[in-house]
N, C-alpha and C. Protein backbone atom coordinates (compact mmCIF):
# COMPACT_ATOMS: atom_id res chain seq x y z
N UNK A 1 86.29 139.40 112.49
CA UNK A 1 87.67 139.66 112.10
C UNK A 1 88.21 138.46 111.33
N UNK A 2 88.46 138.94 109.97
CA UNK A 2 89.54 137.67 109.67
C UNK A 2 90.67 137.34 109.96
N UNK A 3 90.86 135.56 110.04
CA UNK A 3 92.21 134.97 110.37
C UNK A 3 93.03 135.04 109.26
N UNK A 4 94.11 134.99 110.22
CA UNK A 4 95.67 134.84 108.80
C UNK A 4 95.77 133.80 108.90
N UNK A 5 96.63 133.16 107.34
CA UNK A 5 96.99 131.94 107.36
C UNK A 5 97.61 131.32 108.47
N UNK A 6 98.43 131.76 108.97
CA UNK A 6 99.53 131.38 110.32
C UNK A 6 98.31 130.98 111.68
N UNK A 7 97.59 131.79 111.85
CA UNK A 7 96.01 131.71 112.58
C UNK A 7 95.00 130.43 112.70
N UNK A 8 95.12 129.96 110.85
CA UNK A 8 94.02 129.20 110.59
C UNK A 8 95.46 128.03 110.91
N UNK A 9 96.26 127.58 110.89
CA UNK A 9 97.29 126.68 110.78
C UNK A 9 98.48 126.89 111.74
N UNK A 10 97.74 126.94 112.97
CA UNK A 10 99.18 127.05 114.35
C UNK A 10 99.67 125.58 114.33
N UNK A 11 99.62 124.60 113.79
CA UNK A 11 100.43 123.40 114.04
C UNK A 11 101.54 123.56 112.99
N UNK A 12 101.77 124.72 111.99
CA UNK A 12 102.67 124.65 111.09
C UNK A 12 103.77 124.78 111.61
N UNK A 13 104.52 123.63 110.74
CA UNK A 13 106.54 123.97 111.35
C UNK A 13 106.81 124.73 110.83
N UNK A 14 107.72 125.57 112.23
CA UNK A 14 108.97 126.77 111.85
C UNK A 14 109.75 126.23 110.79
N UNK A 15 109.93 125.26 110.49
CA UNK A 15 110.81 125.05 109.43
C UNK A 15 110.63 125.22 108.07
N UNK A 16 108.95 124.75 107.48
CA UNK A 16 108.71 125.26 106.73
C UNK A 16 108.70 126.53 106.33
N UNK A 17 108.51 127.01 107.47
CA UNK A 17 108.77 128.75 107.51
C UNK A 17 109.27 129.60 106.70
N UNK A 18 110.54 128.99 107.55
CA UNK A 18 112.08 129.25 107.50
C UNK A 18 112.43 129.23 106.11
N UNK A 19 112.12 127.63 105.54
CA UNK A 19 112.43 127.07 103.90
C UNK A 19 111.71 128.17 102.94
N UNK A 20 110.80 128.30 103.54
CA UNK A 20 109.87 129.33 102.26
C UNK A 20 110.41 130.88 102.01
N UNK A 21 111.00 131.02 103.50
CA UNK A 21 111.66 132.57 103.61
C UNK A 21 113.05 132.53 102.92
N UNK A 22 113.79 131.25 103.51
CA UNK A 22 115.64 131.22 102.83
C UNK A 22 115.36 130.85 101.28
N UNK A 23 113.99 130.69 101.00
CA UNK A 23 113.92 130.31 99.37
C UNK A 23 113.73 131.48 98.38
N UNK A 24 112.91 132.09 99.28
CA UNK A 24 111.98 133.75 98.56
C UNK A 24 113.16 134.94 98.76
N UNK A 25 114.40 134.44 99.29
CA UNK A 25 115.48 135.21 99.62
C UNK A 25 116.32 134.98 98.43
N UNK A 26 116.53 133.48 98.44
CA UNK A 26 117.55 133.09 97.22
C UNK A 26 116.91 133.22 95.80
N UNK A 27 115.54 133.23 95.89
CA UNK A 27 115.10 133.55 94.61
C UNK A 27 115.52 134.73 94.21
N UNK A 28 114.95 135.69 95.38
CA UNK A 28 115.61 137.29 94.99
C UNK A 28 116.64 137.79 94.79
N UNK A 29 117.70 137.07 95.32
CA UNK A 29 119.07 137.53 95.19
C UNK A 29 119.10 137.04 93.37
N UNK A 30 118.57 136.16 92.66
CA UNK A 30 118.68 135.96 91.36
C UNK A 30 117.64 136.49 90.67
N UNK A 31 117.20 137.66 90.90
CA UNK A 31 115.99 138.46 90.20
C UNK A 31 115.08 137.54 90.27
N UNK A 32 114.12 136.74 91.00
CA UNK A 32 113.05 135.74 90.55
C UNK A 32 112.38 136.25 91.80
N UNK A 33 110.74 136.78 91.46
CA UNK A 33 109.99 136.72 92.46
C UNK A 33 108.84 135.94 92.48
N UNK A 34 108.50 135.03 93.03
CA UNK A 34 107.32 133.88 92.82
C UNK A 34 106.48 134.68 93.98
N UNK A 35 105.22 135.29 93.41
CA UNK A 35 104.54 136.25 94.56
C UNK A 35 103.79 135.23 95.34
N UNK A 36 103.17 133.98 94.86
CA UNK A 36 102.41 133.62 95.42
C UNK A 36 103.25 131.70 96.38
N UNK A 37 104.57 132.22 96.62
CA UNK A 37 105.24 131.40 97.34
C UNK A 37 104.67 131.49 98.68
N UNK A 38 104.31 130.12 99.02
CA UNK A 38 104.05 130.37 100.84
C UNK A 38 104.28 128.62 101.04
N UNK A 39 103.80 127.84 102.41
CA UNK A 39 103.41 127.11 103.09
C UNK A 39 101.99 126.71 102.26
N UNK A 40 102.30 125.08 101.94
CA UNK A 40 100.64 124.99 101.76
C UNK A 40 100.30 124.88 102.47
N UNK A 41 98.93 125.43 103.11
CA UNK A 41 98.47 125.43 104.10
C UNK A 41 97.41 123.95 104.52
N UNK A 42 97.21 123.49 103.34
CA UNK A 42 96.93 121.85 103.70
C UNK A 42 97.70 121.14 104.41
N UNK A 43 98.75 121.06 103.64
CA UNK A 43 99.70 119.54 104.05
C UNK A 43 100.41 120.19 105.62
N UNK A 44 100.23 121.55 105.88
CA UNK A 44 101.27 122.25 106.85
C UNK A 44 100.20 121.43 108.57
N UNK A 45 99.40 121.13 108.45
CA UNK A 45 98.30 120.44 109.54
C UNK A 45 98.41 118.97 109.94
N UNK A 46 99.36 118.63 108.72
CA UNK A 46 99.90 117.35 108.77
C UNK A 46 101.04 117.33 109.91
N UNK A 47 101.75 118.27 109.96
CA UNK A 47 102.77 118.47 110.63
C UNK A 47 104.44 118.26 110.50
N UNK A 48 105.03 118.63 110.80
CA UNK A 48 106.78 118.30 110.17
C UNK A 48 106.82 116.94 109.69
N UNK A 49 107.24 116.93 108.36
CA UNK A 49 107.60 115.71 107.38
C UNK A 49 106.70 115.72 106.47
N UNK A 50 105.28 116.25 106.58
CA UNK A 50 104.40 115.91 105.17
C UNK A 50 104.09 117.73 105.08
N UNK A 51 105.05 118.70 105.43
CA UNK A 51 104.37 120.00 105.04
C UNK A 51 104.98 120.12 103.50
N UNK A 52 104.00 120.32 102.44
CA UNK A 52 104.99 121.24 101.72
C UNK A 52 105.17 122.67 100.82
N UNK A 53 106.12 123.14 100.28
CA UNK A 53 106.20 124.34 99.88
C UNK A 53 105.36 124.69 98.50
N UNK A 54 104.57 125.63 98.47
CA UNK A 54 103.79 126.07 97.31
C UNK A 54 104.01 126.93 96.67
N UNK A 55 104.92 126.43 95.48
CA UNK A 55 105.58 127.41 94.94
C UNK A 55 104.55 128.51 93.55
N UNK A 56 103.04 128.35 93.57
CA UNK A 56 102.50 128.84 93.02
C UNK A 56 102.61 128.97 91.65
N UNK A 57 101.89 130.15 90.77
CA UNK A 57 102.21 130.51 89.53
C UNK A 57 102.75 131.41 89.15
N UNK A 58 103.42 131.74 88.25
CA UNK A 58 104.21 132.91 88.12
C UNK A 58 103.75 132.83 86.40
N UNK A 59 104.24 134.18 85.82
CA UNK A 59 104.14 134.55 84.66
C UNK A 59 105.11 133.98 83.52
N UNK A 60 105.36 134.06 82.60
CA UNK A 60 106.00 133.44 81.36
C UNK A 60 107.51 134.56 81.70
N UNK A 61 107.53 135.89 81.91
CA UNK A 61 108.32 136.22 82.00
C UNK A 61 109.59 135.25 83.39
N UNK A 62 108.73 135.22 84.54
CA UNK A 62 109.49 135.06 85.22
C UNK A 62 109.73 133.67 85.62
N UNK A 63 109.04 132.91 84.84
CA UNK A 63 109.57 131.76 84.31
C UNK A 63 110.99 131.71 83.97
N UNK A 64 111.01 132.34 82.96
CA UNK A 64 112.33 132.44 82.20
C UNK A 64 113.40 133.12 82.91
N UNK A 65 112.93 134.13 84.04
CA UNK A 65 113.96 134.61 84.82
C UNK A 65 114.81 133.18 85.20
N UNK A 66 113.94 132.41 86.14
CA UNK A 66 114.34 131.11 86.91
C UNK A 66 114.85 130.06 86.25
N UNK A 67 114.44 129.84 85.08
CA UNK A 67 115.42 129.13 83.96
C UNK A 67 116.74 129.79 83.88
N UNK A 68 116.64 130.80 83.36
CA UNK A 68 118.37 131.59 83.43
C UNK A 68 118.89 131.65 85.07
N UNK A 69 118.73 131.75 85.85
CA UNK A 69 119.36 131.63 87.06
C UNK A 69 119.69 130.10 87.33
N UNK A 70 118.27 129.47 86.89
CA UNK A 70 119.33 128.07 87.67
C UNK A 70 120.60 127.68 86.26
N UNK A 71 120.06 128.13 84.74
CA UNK A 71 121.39 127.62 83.65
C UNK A 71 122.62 128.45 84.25
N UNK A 72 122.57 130.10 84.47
CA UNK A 72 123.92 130.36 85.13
C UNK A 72 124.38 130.06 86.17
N UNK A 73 123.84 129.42 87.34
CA UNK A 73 124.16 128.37 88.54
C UNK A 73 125.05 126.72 88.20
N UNK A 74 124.48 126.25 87.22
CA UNK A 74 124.41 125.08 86.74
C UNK A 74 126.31 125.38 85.59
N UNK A 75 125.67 126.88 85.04
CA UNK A 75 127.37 126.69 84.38
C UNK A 75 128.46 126.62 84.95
N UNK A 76 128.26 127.40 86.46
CA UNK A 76 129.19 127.76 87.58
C UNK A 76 129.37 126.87 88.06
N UNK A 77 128.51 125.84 88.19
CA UNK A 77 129.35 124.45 89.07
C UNK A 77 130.11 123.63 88.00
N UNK A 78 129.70 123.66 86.83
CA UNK A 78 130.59 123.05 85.93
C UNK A 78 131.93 123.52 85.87
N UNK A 79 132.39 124.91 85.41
CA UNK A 79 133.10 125.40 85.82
C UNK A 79 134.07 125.04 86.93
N UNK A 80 133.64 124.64 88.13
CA UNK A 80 134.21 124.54 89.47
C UNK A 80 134.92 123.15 89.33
């Protein structure tokens, strides 16, 4: 039977978790889906303070999604 990542890496922090989920949330709420967002599963064995987030590759399109979300983010605080 194969293991899941979470399986091969039980010392990973909930927090990273958490960060990767409240991130893949806020991405979506701005049309951006990064499919291959997770926990690296290297640094996650290290344990809280050296885990970090792998934000993968994404396509040219949705590149550009995430450019326009963070420039209309970025106009809105100016704005403010």
């Amino acid at each position: 039977m194969r293991q899941t990542e979470s399986e091969r890496a039980p010392e990973r922090a909930p927090d990273a978790e958490g960060a990767v989920a409240r991130l893949r949330t806020a991405l979506v709420e701005v049309g951006v889906v990064l499919p291959s967002l997770r926990v690296d599963p290297v640094t996650a064995v290290r344990g809280p303070g050296h885990t970090l987030v792998d934000l993968g590759s994404c396509n040219v399109g949705t590149a550009d999604r995430l450019v326009a979300a963070l420039g209309a983010r970025a106009a809105r605080e100016e704005q403010e």
